[in-house]
Structures are given as structure tokens and as C-alpha cells.
Protein backbone atom coordinates (compact mmCIF):
# COMPACT_ATOMS: atom_id res chain seq x y z
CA UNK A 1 3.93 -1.26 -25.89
CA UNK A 2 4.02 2.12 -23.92
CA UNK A 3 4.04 1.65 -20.25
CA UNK A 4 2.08 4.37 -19.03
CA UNK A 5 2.26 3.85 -15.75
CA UNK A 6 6.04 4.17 -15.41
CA UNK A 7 5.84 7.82 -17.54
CA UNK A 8 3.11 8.52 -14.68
CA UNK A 9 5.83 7.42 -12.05
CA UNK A 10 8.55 9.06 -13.73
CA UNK A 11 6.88 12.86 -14.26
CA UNK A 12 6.75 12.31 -10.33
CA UNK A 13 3.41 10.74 -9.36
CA UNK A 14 3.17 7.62 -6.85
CA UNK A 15 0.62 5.36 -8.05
CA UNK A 16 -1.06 3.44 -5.54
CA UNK A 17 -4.18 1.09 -5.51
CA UNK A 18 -7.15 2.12 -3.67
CA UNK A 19 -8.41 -1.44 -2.59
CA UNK A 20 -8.04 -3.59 -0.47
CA UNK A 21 -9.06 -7.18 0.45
CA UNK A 22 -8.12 -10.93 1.93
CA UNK A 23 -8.80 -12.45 -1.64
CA UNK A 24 -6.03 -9.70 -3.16
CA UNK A 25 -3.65 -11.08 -1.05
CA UNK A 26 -4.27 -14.77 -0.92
CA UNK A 27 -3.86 -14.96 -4.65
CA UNK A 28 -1.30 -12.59 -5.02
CA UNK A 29 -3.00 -10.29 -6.92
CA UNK A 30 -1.77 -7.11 -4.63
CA UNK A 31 1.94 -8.30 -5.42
CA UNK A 32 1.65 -8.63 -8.85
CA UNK A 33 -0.15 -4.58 -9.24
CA UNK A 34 3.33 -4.17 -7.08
CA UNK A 35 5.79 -5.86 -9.41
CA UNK A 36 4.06 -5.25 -12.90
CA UNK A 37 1.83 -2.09 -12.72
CA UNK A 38 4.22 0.49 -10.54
CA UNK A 39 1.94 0.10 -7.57
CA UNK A 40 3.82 1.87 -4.87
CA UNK A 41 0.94 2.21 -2.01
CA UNK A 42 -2.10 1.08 -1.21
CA UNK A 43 -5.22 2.39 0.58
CA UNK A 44 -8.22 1.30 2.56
CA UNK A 45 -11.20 2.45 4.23
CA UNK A 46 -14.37 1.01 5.96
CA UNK A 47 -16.33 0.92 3.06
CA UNK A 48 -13.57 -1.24 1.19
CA UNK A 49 -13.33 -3.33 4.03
CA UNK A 50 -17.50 -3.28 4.53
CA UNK A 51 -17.42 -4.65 0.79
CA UNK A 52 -14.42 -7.26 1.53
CA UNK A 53 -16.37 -9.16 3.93
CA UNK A 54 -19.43 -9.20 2.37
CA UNK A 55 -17.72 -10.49 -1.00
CA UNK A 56 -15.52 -12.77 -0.55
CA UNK A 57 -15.56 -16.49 1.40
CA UNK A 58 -11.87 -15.93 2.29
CA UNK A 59 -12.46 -15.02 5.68
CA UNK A 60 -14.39 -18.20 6.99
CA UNK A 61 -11.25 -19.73 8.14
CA UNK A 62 -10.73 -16.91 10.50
CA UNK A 63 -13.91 -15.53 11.37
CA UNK A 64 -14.54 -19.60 12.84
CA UNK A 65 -11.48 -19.13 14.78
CA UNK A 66 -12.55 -15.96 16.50
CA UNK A 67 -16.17 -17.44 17.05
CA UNK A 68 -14.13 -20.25 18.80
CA UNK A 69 -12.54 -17.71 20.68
CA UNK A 70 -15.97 -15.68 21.77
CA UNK A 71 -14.11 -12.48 20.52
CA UNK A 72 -16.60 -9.30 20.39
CA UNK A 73 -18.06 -7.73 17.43
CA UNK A 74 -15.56 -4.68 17.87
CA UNK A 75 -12.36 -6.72 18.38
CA UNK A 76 -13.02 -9.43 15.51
CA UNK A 77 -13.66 -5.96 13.05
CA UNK A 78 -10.35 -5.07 14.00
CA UNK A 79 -8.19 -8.67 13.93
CA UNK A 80 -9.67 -9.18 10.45
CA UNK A 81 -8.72 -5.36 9.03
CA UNK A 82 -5.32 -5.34 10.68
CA UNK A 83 -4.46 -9.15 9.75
CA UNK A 84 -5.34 -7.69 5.89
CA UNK A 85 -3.41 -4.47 6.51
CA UNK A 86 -0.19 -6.13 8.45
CA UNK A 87 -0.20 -9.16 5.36
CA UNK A 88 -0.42 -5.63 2.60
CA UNK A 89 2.33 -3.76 4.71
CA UNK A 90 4.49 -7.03 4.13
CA UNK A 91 3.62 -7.36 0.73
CA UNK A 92 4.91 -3.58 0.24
CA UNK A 93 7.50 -3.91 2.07
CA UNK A 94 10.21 -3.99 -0.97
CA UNK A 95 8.73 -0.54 -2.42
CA UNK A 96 8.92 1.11 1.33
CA UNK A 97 12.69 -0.52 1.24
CA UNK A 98 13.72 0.86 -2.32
CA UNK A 99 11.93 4.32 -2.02
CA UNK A 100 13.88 5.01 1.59
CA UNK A 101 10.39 4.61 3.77
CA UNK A 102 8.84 7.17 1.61
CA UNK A 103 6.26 4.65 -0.50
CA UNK A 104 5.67 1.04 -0.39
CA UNK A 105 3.22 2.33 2.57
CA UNK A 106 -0.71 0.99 3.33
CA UNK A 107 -2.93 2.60 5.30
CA UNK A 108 -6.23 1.86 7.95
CA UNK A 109 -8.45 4.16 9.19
CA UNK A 110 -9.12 4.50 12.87
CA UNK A 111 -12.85 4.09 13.97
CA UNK A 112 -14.84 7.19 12.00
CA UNK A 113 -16.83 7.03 14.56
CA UNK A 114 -14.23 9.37 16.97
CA UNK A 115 -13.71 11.62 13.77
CA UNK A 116 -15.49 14.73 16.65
CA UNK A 117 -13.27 13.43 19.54
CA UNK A 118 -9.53 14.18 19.60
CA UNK A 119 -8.63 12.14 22.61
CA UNK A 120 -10.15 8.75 21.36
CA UNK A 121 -8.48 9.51 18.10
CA UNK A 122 -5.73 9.41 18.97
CA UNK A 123 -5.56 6.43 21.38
CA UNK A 124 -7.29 4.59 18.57
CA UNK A 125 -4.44 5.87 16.04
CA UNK A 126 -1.73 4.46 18.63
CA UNK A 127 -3.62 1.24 19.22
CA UNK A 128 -3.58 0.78 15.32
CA UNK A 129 0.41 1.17 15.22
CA UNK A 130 0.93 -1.80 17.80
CA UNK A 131 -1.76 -3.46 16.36
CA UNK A 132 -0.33 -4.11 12.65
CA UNK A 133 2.94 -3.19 14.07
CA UNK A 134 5.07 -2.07 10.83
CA UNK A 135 6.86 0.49 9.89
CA UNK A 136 5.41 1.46 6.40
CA UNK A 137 1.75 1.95 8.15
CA UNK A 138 0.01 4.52 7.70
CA UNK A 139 -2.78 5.70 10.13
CA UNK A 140 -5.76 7.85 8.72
CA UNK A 141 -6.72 10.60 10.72
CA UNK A 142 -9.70 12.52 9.23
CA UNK A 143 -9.52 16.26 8.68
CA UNK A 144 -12.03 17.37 11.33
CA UNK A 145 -11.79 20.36 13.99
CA UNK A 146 -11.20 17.62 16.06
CA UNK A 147 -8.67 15.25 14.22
CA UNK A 148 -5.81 18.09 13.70
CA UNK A 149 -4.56 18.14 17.01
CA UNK A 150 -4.80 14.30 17.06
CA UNK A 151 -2.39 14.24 13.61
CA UNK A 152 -0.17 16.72 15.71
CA UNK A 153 -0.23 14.78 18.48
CA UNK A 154 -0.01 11.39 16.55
CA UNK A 155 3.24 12.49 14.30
CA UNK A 156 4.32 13.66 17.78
CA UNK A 157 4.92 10.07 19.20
CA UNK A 158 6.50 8.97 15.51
CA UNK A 159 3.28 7.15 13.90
CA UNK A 160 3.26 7.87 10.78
CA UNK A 161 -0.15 9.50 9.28
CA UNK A 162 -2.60 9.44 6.05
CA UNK A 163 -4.84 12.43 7.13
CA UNK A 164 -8.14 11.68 5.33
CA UNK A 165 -11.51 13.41 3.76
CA UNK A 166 -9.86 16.67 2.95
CA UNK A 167 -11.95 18.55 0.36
CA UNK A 168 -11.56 22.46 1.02
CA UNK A 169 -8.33 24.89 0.72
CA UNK A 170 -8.67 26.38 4.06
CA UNK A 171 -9.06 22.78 5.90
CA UNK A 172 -5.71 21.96 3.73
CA UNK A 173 -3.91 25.03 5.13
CA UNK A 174 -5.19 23.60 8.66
CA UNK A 175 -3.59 20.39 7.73
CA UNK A 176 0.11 20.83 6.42
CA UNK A 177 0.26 23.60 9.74
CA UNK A 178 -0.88 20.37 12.24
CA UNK A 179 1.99 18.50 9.83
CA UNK A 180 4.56 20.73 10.95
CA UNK A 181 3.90 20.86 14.72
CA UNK A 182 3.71 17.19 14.49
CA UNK A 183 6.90 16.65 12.74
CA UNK A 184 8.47 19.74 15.55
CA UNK A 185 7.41 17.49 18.52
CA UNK A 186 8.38 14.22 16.98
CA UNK A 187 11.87 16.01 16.45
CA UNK A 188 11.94 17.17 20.15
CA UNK A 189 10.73 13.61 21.33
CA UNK A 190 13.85 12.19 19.95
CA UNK A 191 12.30 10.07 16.80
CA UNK A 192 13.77 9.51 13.69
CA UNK A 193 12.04 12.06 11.06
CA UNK A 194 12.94 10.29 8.19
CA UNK A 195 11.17 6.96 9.56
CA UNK A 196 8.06 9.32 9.58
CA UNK A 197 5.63 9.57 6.72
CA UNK A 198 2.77 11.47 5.87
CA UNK A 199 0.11 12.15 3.26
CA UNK A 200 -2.62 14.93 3.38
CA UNK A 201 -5.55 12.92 1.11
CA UNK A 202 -7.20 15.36 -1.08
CA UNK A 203 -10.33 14.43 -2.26
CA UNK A 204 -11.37 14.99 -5.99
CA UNK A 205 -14.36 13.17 -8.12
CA UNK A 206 -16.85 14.28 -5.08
CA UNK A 207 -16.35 17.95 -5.38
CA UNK A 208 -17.13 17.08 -9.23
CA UNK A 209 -20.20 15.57 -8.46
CA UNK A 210 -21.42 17.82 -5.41
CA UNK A 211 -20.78 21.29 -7.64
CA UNK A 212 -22.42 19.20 -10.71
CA UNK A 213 -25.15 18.89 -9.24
CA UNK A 214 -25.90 22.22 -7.66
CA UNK A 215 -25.26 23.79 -11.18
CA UNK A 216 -27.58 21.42 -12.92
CA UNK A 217 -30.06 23.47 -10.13
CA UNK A 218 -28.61 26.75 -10.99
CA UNK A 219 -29.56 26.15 -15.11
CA UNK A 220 -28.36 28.83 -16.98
CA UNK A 221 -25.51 28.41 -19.59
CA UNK A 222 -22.85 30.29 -17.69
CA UNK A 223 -23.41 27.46 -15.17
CA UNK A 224 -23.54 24.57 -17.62
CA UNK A 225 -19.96 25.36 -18.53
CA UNK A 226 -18.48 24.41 -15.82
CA UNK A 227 -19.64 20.75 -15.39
CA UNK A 228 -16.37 18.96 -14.49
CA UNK A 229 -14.00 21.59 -13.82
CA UNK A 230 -13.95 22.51 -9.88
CA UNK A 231 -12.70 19.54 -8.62
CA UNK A 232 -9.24 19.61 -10.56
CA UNK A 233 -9.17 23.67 -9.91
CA UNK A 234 -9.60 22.83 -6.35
CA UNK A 235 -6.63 20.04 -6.75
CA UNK A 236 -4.29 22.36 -8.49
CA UNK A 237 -4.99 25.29 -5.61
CA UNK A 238 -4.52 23.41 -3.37
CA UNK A 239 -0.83 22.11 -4.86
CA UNK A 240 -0.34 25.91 -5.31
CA UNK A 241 -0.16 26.00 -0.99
CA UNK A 242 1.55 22.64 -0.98
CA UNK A 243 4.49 24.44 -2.79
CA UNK A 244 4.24 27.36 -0.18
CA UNK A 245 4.46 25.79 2.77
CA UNK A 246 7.34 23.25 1.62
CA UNK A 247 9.24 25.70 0.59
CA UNK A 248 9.36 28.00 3.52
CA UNK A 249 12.00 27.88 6.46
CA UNK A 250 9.85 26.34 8.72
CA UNK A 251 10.02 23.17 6.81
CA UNK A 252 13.57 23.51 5.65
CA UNK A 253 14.78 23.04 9.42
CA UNK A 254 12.44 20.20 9.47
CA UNK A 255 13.87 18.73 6.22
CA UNK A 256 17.39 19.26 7.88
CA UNK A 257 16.46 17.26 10.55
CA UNK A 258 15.63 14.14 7.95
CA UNK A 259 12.06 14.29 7.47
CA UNK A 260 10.16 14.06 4.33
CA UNK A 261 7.60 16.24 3.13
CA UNK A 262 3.55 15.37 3.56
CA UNK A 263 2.73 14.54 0.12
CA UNK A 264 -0.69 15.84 -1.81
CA UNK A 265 -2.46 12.39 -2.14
CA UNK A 266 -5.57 12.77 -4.87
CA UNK A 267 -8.06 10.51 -3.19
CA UNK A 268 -11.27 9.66 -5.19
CA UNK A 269 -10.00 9.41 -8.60
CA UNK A 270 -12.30 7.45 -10.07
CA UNK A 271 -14.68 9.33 -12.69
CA UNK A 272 -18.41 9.04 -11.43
CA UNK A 273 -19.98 10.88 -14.13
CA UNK A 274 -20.00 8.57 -17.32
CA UNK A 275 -19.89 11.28 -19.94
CA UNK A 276 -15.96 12.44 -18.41
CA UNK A 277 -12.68 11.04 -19.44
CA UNK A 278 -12.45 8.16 -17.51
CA UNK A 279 -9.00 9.34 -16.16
CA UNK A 280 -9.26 12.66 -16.42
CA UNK A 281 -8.36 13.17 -12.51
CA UNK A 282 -5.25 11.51 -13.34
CA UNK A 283 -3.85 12.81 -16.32
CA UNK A 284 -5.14 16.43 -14.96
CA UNK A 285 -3.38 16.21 -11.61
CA UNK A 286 0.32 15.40 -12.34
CA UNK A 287 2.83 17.37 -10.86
CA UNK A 288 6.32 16.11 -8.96
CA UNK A 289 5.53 14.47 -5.56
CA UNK A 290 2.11 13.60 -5.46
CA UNK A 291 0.46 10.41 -4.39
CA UNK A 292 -2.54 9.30 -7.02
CA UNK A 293 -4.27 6.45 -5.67
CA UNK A 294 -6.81 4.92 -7.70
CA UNK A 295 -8.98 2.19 -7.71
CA UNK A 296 -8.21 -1.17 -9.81
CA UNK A 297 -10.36 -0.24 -12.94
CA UNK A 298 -8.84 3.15 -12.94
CA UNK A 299 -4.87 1.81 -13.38
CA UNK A 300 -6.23 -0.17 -15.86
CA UNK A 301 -7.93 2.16 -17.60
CA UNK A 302 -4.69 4.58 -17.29
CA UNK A 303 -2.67 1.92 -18.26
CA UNK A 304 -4.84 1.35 -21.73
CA UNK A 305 -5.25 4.62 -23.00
CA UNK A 306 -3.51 7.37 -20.20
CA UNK A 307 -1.45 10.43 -21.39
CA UNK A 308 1.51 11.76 -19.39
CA UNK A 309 1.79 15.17 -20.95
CA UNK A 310 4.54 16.35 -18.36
CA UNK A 311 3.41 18.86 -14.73
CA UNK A 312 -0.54 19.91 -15.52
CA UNK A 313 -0.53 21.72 -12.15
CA UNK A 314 1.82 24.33 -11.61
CA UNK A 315 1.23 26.13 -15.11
CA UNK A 316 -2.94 26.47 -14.07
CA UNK A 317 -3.13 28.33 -11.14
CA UNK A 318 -4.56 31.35 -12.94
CA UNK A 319 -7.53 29.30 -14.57
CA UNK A 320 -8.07 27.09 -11.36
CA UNK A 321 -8.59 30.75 -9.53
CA UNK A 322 -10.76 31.58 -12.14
CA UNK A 323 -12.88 28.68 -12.12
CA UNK A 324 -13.03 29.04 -8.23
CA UNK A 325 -13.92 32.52 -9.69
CA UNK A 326 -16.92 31.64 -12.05
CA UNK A 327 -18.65 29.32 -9.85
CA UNK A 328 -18.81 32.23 -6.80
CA UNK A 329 -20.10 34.30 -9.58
CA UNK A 330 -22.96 31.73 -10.87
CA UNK A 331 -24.09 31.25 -7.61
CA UNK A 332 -22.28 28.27 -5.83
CA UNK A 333 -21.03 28.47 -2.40
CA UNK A 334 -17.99 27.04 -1.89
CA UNK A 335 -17.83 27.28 1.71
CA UNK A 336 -21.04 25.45 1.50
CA UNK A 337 -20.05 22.67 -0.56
CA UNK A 338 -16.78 21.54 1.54
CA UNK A 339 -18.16 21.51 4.52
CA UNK A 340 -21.32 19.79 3.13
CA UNK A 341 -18.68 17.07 1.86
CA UNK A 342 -16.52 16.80 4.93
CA UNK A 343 -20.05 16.00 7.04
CA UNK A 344 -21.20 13.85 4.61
CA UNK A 345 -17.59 12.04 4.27
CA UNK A 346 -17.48 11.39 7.64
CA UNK A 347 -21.34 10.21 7.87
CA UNK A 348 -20.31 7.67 5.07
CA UNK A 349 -17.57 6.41 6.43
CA UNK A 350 -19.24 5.84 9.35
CA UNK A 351 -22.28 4.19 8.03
CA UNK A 352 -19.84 1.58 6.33
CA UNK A 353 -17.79 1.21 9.36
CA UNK A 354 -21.43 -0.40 10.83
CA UNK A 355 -22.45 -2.01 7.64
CA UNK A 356 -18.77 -3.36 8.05
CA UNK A 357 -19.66 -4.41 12.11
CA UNK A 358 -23.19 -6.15 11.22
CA UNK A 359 -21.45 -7.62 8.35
CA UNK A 360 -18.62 -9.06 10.81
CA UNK A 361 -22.01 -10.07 13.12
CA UNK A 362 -23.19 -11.92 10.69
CA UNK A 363 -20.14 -14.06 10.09
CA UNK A 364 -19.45 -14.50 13.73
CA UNK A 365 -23.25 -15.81 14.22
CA UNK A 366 -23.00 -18.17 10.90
CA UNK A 367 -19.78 -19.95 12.33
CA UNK A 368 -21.53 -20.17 15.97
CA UNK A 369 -24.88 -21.91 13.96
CA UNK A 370 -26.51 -19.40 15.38
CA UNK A 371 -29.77 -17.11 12.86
């Protein structure tokens, strides 16, 4: 039987799950993705947590004990997604261990409510790190205005950083440059590079969707041909700068130093419009050193009927740049549609990070008797 996932790990790609939950780690289910299905990383976010809680009964035990306790709304959200986080980081702990603290990493998101305010970010992102307290954390930073100079600052003190909600070319430029003066004050502060990781989180399927639907609004046939092509055109692009900026001699004296580069991570890999190849934003996005992390359903489905068919990046830069090309010419404004995404990223994830805090209300007043 052809293991797909390890030709997906060997043409260079880290697969890691993007999911997250008490009951994946109380049966062992996060363990066995690690030991059977190449699952290298793992990532979370409020929503996944929001949908944790509501689903599962595996929390009782502990949302009683910090009802005993009389712990806030706030501080119970966080005990219950760093317990889940520090238990993952354990669980990964072998692939972090055998990769040489480049994979095996999991990642939590500080408060996406202080995605506008640098200061709280990054106090939040430092709370985080003594909170779960591992080495093979990852914090997530979004890609704001306002959350580069908290990554810079962040890498600065040696916390290692997923920046998050990154959809445009530009913002991705903005992001590998606050990677470098990160990694440049961490080396000046006397840490360790190679003990600090980083992944810039590129997000995919929602560009799909977001351009989709504009050129359903535009009509005309030019437009209709290029349903499902801008996301993995943005994807490859922005690869294209990935290879630019790790290649210069800025980075090579950072590299000297130890450090490891800040991988392209392909966030939001999971296919939203039925009538696409169900893994078409993995097979379509392989290229060496990239992080693809994917929901369960998705390494399933790779695993089941994936093709590996070597690097489809670094040979399409010309037809990316022309698809970029087409849809300016049809009408849609690209400018438009990134930011639109980054506001509306950040507006989700804070939406789930309260549907997440009633959710935790509602637990806390269930084990007091109380509604």
C-alpha cells in the first residue's frame, strides 16, 4: 500500500494536524496521527478550541475543579487551552527531539482580541510561554500593523512564534522582515537561535472562496475561468519571496549564528467548495520546507487518494503572476480582497474566542448548579 504521506514528507513538506482537543489526547488519538500518519505539528485556534468545549464531556473533571476554585471566566479559558496545548507539546515532544527543535511543535494563539495592540500582544505572547512552559511551543501572533513589532519583539526574548492570518504578498514581505529583526535581537540578547522556531501561516482555501465569489458577481466567461486558481497563485508567489529573502546575506549571518529559517506554513487547506479536488491545496503546494497543516479529514483524504508529483511551486511562478494578472484584468481587486480577509480573520477569530468564553461560562455555571 503506498504511503502517501511519507512521499509528502519526503519531497519536503511537514504535515501537521490542524485540530486540536482534550478527547484527542485522552484516547491517544493525537499520538497515534504522530506515530502512524507522519504528523509532525499540530495547530490550534479559538474556534477549534470554541468547538472542543462545546463537544466533548472530557472537560467536566476540570472545569468542576476550577468552579471549586472560583477561577474567572478569563483564567479558566486559559488553564483549559494551555493544559490541552502543554499535554500536545508533550505528546510531540519525540518529533521536536528527532527533527533538532525544528517540528514536533504545537501552537496557541494569544487573545485575538489584542490583534490592534502591540503592547498587550506581546505580554500575552510571553504569558503564554510560562504558561505551557515548553520548548516546542509555538505562540501565534497575527499579521496585523500592530502584531509585527510584537513578533519582533517576541523572537527578541527567544519565544518561539507561529505568525497567523497572513493572506496578501505585501503583508508576507512585512512578515519574514519582522522575522529577521526578531531573530537579530534574539542573537544580541544572548539566546540560542537554533532553540528558536518560526512559521509565517499562509492562508489558502479563503482567498479561493473570497475571489470565487466576487467573480461569480463579475459573470462573464473570462471571469468564470478562474474559479479555483488565486489562492494557489497567491501560495506559490508568495514561496517565490520566501526563496528571496532566505537566500540573501542577511539571513545567511543569521543561519551562521544557528537559527533556522521561518517556514511557509499553508494554513486553511481544507477544500470548501465541493466541486474542487478535495486536496488540491496540498498536492498543489509542495515544495522543500514548507509546513502543510491540515485538518483530520484532509490527511485522510491525502492519505487515500493524494499524488506527490515532486516541487509544484518553484516551476509556476510565471502562471501564478499571470493569474494574479487575469483577475486585475477581469475586475478583482486584490488589495481589496486581503485586507477584506485579514479584517474578517481577525473578526472571526475573535467572535470564537467569545463563543469559546460563554461556552467556558456555561460549564463553570453547570458545575456551580447554577442556570
Amino acid at each position: 500500500m503506498t504511503d502517501r504521506l511519507a512521499q509528502l514528507s519526503t519531497a519536503g513538506v511537514a504535515v501537521w494536524l490542524d485540530d486540536l482537543s482534550r478527547q484527542r489526547l485522552t484516547t491517544g488519538g493525537l499520538d497515534k496521527l504522530r506515530r502512524e500518519s507522519h504528523v509532525v505539528g499540530v495547530t490550534s485556534n479559538p474556534t477549534i478550541f470554541a468547538k472542543a468545549l462545546s463537544d466533548a464531556d472530557d472537560y467536566a473533571d476540570h472545569v468542576k475543579e476550577l468552579a471549586t476554585r472560583d477561577v474567572d471566566i478569563e483564567e479558566a479559558a486559559r488553564m483549559l487551552t494551555t493544559y490541552d496545548v502543554r499535554w500536545a507539546c508533550d505528546v510531540m515532544r519525540p518529533a521536536y527531539d528527532a527533527s533538532r527543535r525544528v517540528d514536533g511543535r504545537v501552537s496557541i494563539e494569544v487573545d485575538p482580541r489584542l490583534a490592534n495592540d502591540t503592547e498587550r500582544t506581546n505580554a500575552e505572547a510571553k504569558a503564554l510561554w510560562w504558561l505551557v512552559d515548553r520548548p516546542n511551543l509555538f505562540i501565534k501572533i497575527p499579521a496585523t500593523l500592530a502584531g509585527l513589532p510584537a513578533i519582533t519583539a517576541t523572537l527578541g526574548q527567544g519565544i518561539s512564534v507561529n505568525v497567523t492570518l497572513i493572506f496578501s504578498l505585501e503583508r508576507y514581505e512585512q512578515v519574514m522582515a519582522a522575522f529577521l529583526a526578531g531573530m537579530e535581537q534574539a542573537r544580541a540578547n544572548g539566546h540560542d537561535l537554533s532553540g528558536i522556531g518560526s512559521v509565517a501561516s499562509f492562508f489558502v482555501s479563503r482567498v479561493d472562496t473570497e475571489v470565487d465569489k466576487r467573480l461569480d458577481k463579475i459573470g462573464t466567461p473570462q471571469a468564470q475561468v478562474l474559479h479555483g486558481k488565486a489562492a494557489i497563485a497567491n501560495a506559490r508567489l508568495a514561496y517565490q519571496r520566501y526563496e528571496r529573502v532566505f537566500g540573501s546575506d542577511r539571513w545567511q549571518a543569521l543561519a551562521d549564528a544557528g537559527a533556522h529559517p521561518q517556514r511557509p506554513l499553508w494554513a486553511s487547506t481544507s477544500t470548501k467548495n465541493p466541486e474542487y479536488r478535495d486536496v488540491m491545496y496540498v498536492e498543489d503546494l509542495i515544495a522543500p520546507g514548507v509546513v502543510n497543516t491540515m485538518p483530520e479529514a484532509t490527511i485522510h483524504a491525502f492519505t487515500d487518494h493524494g499524488e506527490v508529483r515532486d516541487d509544484t511551486i518553484t516551476g509556476y511562478y510565471t502562471d501564478a503572476k499571470k493569474v494574479l494578472d487575469d483577475l486585475a484584468a477581469v475586475g478583482v481587486d486584490y488589495e481589496d480582497v486581503v485586507d477584506t480577509l485579514e479584517r474578517e480573520g481577525v473578526e472571526k477569530f475573535a467572535a470564537s474566542w467569545k463563543e469559546l468564553l460563554d461556552g467556558v461560562t456555561k460549564s463553570l455555571n453547570a458545575a456551580k448548579g447554577i442556570g
